[in-house]
Protein backbone atom coordinates (compact mmCIF):
# COMPACT_ATOMS: atom_id res chain seq x y z
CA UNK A 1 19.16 -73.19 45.83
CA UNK A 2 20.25 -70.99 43.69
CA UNK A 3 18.74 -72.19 40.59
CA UNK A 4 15.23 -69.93 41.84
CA UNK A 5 17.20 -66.91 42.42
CA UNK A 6 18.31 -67.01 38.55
CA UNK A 7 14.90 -67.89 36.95
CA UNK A 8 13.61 -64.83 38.91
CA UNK A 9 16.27 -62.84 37.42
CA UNK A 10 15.60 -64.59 33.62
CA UNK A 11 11.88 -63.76 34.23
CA UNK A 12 12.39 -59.99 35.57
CA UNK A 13 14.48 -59.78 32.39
CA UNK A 14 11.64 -61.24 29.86
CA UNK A 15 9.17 -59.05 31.17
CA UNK A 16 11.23 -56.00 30.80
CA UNK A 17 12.24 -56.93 27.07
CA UNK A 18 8.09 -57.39 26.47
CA UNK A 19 7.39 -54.30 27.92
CA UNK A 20 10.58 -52.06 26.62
CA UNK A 21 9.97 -53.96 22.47
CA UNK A 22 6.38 -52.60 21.53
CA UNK A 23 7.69 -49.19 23.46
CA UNK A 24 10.96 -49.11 21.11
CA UNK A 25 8.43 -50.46 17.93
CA UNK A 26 5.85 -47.88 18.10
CA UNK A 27 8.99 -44.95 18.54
CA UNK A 28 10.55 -46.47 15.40
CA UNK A 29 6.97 -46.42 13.44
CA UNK A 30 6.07 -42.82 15.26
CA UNK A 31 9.81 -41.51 13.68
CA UNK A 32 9.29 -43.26 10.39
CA UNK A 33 5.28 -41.52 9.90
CA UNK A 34 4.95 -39.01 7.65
CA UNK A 35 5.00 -35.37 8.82
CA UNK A 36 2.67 -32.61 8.35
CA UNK A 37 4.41 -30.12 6.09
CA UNK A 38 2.54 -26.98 7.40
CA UNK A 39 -0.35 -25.82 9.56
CA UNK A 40 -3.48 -23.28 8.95
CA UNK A 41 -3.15 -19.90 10.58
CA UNK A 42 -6.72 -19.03 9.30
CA UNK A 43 -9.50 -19.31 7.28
CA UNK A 44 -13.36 -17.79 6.55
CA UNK A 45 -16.10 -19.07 4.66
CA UNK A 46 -15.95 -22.45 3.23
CA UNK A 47 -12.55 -24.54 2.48
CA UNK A 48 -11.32 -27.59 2.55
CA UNK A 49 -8.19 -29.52 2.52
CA UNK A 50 -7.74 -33.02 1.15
CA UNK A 51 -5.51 -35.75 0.76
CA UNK A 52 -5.37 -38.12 -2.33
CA UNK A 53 -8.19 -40.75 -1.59
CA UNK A 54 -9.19 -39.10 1.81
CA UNK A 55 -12.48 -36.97 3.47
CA UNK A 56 -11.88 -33.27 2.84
CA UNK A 57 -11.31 -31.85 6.07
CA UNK A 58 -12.81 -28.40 6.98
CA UNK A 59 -10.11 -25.62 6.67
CA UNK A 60 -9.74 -24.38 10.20
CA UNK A 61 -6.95 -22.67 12.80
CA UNK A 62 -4.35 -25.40 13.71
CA UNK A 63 -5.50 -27.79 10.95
CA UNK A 64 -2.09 -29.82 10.03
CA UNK A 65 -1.82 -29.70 6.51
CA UNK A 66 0.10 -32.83 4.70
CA UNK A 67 2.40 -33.03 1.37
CA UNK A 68 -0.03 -33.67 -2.04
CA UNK A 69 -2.85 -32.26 -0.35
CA UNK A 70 -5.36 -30.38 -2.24
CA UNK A 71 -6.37 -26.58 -0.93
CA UNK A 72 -9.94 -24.90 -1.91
CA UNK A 73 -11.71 -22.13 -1.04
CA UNK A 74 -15.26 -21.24 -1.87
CA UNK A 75 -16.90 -17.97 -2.98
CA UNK A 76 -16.07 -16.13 0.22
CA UNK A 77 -14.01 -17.69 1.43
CA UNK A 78 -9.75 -17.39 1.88
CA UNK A 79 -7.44 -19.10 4.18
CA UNK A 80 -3.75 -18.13 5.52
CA UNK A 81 -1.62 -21.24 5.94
CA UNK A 82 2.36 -21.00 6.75
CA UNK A 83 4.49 -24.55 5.48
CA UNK A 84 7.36 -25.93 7.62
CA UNK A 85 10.40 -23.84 5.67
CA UNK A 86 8.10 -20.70 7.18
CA UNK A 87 6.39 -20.03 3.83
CA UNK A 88 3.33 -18.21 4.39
CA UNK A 89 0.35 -18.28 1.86
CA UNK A 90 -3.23 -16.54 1.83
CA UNK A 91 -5.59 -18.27 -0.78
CA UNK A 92 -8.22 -16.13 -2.18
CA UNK A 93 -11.67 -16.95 -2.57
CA UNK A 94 -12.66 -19.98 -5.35
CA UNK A 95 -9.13 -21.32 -5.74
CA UNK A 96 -7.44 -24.66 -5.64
CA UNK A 97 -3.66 -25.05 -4.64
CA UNK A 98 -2.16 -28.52 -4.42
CA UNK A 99 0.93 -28.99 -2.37
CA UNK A 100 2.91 -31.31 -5.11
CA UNK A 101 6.40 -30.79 -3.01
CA UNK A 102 6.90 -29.44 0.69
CA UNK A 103 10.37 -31.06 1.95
CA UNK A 104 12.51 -29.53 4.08
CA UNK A 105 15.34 -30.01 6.79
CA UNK A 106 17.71 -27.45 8.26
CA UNK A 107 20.86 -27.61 6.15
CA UNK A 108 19.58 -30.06 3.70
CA UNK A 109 20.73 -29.50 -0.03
CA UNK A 110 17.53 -31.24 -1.25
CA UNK A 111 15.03 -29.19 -0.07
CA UNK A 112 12.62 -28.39 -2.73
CA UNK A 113 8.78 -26.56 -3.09
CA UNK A 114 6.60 -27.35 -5.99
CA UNK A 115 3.01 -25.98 -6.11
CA UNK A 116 0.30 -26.59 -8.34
CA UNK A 117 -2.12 -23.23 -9.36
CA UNK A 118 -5.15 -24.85 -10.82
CA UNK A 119 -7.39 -21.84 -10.25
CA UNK A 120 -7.75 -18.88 -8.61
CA UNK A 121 -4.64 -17.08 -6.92
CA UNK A 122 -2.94 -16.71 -3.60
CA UNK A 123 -0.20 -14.01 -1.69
CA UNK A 124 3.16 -15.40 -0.48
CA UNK A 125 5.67 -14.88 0.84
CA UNK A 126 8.43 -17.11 0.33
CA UNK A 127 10.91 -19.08 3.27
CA UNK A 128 14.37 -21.55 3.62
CA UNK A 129 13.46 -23.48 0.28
CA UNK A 130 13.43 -20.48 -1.86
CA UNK A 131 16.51 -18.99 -0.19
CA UNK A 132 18.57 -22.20 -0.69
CA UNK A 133 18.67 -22.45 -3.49
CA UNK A 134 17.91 -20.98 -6.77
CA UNK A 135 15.70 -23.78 -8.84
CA UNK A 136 14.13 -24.81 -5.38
CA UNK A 137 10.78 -23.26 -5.78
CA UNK A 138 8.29 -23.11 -8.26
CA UNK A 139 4.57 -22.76 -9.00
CA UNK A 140 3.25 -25.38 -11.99
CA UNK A 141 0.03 -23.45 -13.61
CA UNK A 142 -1.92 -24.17 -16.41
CA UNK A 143 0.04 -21.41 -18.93
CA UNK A 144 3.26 -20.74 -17.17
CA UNK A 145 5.87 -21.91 -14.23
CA UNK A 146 6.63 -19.40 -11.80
CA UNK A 147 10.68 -19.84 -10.41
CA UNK A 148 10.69 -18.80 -6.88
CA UNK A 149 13.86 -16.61 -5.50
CA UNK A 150 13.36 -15.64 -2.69
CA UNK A 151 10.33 -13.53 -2.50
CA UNK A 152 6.78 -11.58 -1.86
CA UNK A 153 4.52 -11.82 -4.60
CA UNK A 154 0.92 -12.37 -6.23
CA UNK A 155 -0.08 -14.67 -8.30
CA UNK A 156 -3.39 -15.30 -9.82
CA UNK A 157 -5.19 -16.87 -12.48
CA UNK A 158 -7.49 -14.65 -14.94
CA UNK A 159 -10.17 -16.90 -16.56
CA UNK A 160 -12.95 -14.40 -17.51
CA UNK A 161 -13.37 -13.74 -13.92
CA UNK A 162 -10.34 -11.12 -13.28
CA UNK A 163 -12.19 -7.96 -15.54
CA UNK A 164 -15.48 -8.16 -13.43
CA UNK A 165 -13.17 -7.57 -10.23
CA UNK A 166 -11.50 -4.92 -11.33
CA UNK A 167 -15.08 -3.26 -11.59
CA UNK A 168 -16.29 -4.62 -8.36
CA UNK A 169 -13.73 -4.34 -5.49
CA UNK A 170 -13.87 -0.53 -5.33
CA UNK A 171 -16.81 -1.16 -2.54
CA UNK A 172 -19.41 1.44 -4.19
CA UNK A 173 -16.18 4.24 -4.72
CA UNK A 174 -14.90 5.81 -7.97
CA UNK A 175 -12.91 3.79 -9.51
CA UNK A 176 -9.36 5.30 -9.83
CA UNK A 177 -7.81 4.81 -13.79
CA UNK A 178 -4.55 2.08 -13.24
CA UNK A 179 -1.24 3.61 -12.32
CA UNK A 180 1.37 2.47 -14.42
CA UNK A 181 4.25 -0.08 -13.55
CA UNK A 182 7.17 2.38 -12.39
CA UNK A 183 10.21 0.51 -12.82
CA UNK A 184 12.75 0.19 -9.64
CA UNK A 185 15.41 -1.70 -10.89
CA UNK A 186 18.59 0.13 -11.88
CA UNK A 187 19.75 -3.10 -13.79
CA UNK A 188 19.10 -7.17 -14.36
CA UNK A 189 22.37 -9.47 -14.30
CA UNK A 190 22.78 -10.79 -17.76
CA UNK A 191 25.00 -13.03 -17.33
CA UNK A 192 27.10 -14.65 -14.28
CA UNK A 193 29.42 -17.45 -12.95
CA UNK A 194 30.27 -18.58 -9.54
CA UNK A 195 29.14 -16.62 -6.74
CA UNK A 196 27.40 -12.73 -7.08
CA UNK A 197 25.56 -11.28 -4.68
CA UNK A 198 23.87 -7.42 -3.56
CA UNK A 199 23.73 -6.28 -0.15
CA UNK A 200 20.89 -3.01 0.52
CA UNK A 201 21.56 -0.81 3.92
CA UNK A 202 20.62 -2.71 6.95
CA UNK A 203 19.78 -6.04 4.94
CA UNK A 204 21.85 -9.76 4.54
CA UNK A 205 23.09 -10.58 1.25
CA UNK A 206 20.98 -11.63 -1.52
CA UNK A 207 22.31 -14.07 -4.12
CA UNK A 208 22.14 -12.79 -7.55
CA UNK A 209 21.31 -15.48 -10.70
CA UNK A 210 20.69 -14.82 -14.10
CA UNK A 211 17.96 -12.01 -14.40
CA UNK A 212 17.81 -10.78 -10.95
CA UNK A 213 17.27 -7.14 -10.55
CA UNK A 214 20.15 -4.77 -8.81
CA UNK A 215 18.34 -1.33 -7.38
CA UNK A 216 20.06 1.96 -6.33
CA UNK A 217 21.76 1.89 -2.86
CA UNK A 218 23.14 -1.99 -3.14
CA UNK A 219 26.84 -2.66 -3.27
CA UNK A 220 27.17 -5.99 -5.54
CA UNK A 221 30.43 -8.35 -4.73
CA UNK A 222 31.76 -11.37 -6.94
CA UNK A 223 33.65 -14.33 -5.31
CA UNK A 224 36.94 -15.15 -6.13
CA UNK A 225 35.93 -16.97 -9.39
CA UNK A 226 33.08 -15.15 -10.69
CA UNK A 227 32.05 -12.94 -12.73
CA UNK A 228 28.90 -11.37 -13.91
CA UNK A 229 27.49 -8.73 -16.96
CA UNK A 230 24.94 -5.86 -15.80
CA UNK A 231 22.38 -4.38 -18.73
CA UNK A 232 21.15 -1.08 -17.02
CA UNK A 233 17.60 0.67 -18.16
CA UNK A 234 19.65 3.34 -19.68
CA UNK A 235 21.57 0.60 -22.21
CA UNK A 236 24.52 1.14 -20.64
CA UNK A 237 26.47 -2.20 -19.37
CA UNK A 238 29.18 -3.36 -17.13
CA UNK A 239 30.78 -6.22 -16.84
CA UNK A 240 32.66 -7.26 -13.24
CA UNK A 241 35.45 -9.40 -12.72
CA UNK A 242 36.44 -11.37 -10.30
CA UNK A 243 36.80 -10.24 -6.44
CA UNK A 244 34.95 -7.02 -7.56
CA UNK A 245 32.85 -5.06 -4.71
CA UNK A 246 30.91 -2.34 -6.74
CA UNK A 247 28.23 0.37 -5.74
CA UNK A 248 25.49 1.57 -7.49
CA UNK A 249 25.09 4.57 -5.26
CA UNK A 250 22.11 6.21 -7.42
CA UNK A 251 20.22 5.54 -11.07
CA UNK A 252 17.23 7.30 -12.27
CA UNK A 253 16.08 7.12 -15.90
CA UNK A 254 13.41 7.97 -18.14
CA UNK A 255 13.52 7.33 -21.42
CA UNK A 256 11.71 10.54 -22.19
CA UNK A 257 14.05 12.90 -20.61
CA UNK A 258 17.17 10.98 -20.71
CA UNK A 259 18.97 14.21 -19.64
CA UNK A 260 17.35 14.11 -16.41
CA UNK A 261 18.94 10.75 -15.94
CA UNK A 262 21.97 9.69 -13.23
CA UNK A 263 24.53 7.05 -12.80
CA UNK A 264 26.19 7.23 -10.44
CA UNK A 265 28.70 4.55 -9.43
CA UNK A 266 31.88 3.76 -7.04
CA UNK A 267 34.49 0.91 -7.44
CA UNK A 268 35.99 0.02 -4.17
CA UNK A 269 37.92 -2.92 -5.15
CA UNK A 270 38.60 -5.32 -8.45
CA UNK A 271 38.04 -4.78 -11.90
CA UNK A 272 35.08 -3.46 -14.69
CA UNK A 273 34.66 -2.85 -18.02
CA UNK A 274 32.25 -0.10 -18.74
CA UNK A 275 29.84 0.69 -21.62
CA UNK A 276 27.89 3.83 -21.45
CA UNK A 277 24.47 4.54 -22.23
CA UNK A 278 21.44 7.31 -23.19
CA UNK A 279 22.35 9.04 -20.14
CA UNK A 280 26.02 9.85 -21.04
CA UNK A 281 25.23 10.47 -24.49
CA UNK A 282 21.98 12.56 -23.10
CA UNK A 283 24.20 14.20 -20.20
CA UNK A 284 27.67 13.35 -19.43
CA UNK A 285 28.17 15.37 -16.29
CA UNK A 286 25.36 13.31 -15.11
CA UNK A 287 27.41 10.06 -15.30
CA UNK A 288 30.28 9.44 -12.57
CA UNK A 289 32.62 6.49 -11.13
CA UNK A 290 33.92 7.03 -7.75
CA UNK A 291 37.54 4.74 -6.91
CA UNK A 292 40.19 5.10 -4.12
CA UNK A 293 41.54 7.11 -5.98
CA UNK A 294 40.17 9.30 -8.53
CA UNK A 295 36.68 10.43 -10.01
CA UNK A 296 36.35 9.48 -13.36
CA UNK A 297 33.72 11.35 -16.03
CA UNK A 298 32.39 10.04 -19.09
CA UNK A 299 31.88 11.56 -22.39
CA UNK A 300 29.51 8.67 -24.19
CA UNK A 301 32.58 5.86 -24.15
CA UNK A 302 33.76 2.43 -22.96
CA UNK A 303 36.29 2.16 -20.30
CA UNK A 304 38.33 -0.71 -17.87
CA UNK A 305 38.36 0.38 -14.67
CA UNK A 306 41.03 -1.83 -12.19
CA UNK A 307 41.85 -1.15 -8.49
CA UNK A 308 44.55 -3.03 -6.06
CA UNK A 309 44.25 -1.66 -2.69
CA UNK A 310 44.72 1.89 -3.42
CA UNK A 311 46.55 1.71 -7.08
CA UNK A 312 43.86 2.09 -9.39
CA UNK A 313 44.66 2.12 -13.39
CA UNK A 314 42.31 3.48 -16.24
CA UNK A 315 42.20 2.87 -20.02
CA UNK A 316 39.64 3.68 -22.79
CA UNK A 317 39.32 1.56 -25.14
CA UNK A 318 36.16 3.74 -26.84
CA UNK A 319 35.72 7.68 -26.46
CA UNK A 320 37.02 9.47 -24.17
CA UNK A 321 36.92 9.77 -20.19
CA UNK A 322 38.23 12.61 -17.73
CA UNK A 323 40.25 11.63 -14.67
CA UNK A 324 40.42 13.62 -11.48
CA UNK A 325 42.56 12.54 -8.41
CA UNK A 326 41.76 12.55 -5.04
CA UNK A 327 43.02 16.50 -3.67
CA UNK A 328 43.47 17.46 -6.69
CA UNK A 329 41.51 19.92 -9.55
CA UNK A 330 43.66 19.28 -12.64
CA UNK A 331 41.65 17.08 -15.02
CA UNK A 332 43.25 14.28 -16.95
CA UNK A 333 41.66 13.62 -20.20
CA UNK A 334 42.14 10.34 -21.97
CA UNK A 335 41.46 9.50 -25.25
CA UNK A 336 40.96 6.03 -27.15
CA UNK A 337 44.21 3.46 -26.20
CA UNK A 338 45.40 5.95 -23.84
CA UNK A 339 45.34 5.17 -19.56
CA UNK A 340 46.61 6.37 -16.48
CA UNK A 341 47.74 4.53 -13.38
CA UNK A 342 46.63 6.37 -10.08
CA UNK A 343 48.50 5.62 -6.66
CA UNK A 344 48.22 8.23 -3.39
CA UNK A 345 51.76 9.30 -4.29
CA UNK A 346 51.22 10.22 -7.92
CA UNK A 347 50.26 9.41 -11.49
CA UNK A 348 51.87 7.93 -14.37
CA UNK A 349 50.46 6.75 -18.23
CA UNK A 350 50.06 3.01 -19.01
CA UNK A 351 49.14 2.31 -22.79
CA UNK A 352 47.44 -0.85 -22.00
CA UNK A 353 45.32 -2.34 -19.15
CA UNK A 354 45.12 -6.28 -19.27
CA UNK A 355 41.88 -8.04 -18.19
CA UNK A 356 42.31 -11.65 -19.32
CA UNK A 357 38.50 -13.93 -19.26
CA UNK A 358 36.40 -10.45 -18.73
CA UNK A 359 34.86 -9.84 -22.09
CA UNK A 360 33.69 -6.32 -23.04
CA UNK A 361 30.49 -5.65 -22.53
CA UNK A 362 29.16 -4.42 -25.70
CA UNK A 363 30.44 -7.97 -26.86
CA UNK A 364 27.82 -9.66 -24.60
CA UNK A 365 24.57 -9.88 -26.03
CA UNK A 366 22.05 -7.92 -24.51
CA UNK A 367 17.92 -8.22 -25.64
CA UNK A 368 16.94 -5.10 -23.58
CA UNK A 369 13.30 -5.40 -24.93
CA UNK A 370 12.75 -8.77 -23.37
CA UNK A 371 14.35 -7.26 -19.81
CA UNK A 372 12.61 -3.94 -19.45
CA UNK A 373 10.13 -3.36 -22.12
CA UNK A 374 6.50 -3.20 -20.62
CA UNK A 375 3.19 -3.67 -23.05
CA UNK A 376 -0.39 -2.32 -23.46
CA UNK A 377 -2.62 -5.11 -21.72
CA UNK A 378 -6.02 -4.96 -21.28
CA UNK A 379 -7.60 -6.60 -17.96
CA UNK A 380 -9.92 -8.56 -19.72
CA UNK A 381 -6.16 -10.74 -21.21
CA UNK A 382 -6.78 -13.88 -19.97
CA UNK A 383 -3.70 -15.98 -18.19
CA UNK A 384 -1.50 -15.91 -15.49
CA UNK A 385 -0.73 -12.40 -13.62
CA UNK A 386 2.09 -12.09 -11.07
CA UNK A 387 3.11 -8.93 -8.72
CA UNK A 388 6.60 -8.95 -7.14
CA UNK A 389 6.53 -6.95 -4.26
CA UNK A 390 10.11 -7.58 -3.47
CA UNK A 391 12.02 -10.41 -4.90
CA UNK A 392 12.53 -12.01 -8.09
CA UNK A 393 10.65 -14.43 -10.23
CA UNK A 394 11.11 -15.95 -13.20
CA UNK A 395 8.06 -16.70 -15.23
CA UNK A 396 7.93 -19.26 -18.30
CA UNK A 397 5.27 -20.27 -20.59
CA UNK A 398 5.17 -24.08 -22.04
CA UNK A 399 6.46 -22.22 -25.63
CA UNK A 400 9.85 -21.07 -23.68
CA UNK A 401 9.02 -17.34 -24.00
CA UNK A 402 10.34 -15.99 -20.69
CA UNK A 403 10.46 -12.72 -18.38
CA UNK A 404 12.23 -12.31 -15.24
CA UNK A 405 10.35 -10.16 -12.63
CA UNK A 406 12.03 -7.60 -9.32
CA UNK A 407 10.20 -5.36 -6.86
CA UNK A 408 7.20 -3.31 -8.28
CA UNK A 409 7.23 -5.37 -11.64
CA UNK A 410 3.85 -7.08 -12.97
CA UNK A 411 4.46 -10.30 -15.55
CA UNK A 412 1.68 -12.05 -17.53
CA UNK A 413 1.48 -15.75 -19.51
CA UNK A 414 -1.20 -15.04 -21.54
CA UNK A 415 -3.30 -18.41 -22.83
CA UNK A 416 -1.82 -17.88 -26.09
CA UNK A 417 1.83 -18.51 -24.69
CA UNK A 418 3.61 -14.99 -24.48
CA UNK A 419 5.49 -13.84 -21.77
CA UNK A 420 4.45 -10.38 -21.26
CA UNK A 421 5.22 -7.41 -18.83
CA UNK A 422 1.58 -5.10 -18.22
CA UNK A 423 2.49 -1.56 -18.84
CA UNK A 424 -0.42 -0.89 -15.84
CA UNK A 425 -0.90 -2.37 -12.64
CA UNK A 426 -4.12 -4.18 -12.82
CA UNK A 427 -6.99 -3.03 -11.14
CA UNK A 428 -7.87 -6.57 -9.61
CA UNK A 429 -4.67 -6.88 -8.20
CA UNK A 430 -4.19 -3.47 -6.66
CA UNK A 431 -7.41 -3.40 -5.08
CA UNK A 432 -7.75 -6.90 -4.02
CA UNK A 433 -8.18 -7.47 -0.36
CA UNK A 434 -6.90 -11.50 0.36
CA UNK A 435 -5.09 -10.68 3.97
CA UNK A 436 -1.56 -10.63 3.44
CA UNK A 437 0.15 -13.62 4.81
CA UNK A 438 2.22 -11.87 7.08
CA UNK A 439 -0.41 -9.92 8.92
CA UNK A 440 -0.93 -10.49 12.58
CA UNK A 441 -5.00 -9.98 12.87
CA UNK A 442 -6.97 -11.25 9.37
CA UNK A 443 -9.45 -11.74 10.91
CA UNK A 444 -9.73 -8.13 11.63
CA UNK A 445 -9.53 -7.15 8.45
CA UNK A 446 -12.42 -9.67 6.84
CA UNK A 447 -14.39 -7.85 9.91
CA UNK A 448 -13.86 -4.63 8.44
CA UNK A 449 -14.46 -5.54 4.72
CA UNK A 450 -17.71 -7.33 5.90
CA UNK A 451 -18.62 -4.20 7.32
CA UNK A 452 -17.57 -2.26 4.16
CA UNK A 453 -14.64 0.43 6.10
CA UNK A 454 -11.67 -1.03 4.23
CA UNK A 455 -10.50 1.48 1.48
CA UNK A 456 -8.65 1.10 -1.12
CA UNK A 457 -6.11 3.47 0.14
CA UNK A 458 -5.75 1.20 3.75
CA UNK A 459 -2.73 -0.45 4.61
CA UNK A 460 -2.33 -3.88 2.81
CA UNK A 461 0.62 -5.05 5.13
């Protein structure tokens, strides 16, 4: 008798393993599918995305957009798409963008972007990927690669089509002439090992990589085993050692009127070596270093700078500098191989100041041409044009000429392989009216351009 109770309980068992395997199967396949790698926010005209050896699909809200797919837009039309690392991207009209590389996961050391510009141009502005990592992101184009770190920019490509624009997308208005490229970086990092980073007011750390671009207003910290070389606009340089915290609390330049200039600096904490520029030669009241302890003034010279907590010690190793102490109005003046150590109970000379590993920066070699120099382009130049609107961006050409890009800067890989900065802001590029890819209503704005009441002077953000 009780063989039927256990073949009811073998059968209720069966069925339940029948039922539960193609459940567990198709959850294994479902988390083993490939995932879309980004969505699109929005699109006019005609577009399409498509996969290798698919249909195009139509571009459209809410269309799930997959890794390797190919992005174009007709005359017309534009889309704004955002990818899974919260990259968001507006295509202009007649341009193809293939996603190469979209992978990302929270945390992931791997993640990696790779786009492919085969015509056309787009706005972006950059999420995780870029941020992760320094060699994370890039754009492949036909003339150049564009390294991603971290940022808002332009990029388009100029194929006869870029002059006619500039002509065109004043709506029927006067034309203003092109305002030139005004420079807003106080310095570019040369050189640097282990950890360096730049913190603005009210903003998270940025990490700071070979030709990144320091700005007034940012204090700049090394780790405990870095250290990094600064070329300013003014040719002066500095090089920071090793659990350094330094501000640049104000830099203005023009090479015109160097006397105009400022440099302003403080030292909180660590070590510097110091070579001054045009400014101190131009103007050397106009040049100042703040420490714990003492304002120091420059009279066209080279200095070490060191601070402990609130002992700070000074030595020239070229010119001459003044030292003032805190509370007090006598002025120290110190001469080549002379110093001073500095501590809130009083002063005393030191005839040397040892900075084992930091190297003196007018040692380090320096091509200030290739970091700041801009260049005569005409709009008609045909190539690759990029506009950082915050950021940094390194752009190479296939012939290894290279320029690094910040905020407000313009670069250009010109068909012939040069790596060029535009002494003007193009007119296609400041008048061009692809939504930005953070704004909240495009399709607002394509209702006002269709009805011809965007300006030129209208908000672009």
């Amino acid at each position: 008798m009780e063989t039927w109770p256990r073949l009811l309980r073998s059968l209720r068992l069966g069925v339940v393993v029948l039922v539960c395997w193609p459940l567990w199967t198709w959850a294994q396949a479902d988390a083993a599918a490939p995932q879309p790698v980004g969505e699109v926010l929005f699109s006019r005209g005609v577009g399409f995305a498509q996969s290798p050896g698919q249909t195009p699909r139509t571009l459209g809200a809410g269309l799930p957009l997959w890794e390797g797919d190919r992005l174009s837009t007709a005359s017309g039309g534009s889309a704004v798409f955002r990818l899974s690392d919260g990259t968001r991207m507006s295509l202009r009209p007649q341009s193809e963008l293939v996603l190469d590389t979209v992978r990302f996961r929270q945390q992931a050391e791997d993640n990696s972007l790779t786009l492919g510009l085969l015509r056309g141009g787009f706005r972006a502005i950059t999420g995780l990927i870029s941020k992760g990592s320094e060699r994370a992101a890039r754009v492949n184009t036909p003339t150049a690669t564009l390294g991603i770190r971290g940022t808002d920019f332009d990029a388009r490509i100029c194929a006869g089509d870029c002059a006619s624009d500039s002509g065109t997308l004043a709506s029927g208005q006067p034309a203003s002439p092109p305002r030139t490229v005004q420079p807003q970086a106080s310095a570019k990092v040369v050189q640097v090992e282990g950890v360096f980073s730049a913190t603005a007011p009210a903003q998270a750390p940025r990490r700071l990589v070979q030709g990144s671009s320091v700005y007034p207003g940012e204090w700049l910290e090394t780790g405990p085993q870095a250290q990094a070389v600064l070329a300013f606009r003014d040719q002066s340089r500095i090089s920071l050692g090793a659990g350094t915290r330094f501000e640049v609390r104000d830099f203005a330049f023009d090479a015109e009127q160097p006397a105009e200039g400022r440099f302003l600096v403080a030292l909180l904490k660590g070590t510097v070596r110091v070579l001054t520029g045009l400014i101190a030669k131009a103007q050397p009241r106009n040049v100042s270093f703040k420490t714990p302890t003492a304002t120091i003034g420059i009279r066209g010279t080279g200095i070490d700078l060191s601070c402990e907590s609130a002992d700070c010690r000074f030595f020239t190793w070229l010119g001459a500098m003044t030292v003032t102490p805190d509370g007090q109005t006598a002025v120290q003046v110190l001469e080549a191989g002379q110093g001073l150590l500095v501590t809130p109970t009083g002063m005393s000379p030191i005839n040397e100041l040892p900075l084992p590993g930091l190297e003196r920066p007018d040692l380090v070699p320096v091509d200030l041409k290739a970091l700041f120099a801009s260049t005569a382009v005409d709009e008609s130049t045909q190539g690759v044009y990029v506009f950082v609107r915050d950021g940094h961006i390194e752009l190479t050409t296939p012939q290894g000429e290279r320029v690094h890009l910040g905020r407000g800067e313009v670069g250009l890989a010109d068909n012939s392989g040069r790596a060029l900065r535009p002494l003007l802001l193009p007119s296609f590029i400041e008048r061009d009216r692809t939504p930005s890819p953070s704004s909240n209503s495009p399709l607002l704005g394509s209702v006002l351009e269709a009805a011809g009441l965007r300006t030129e002077t209208q908000c672009r953000r």
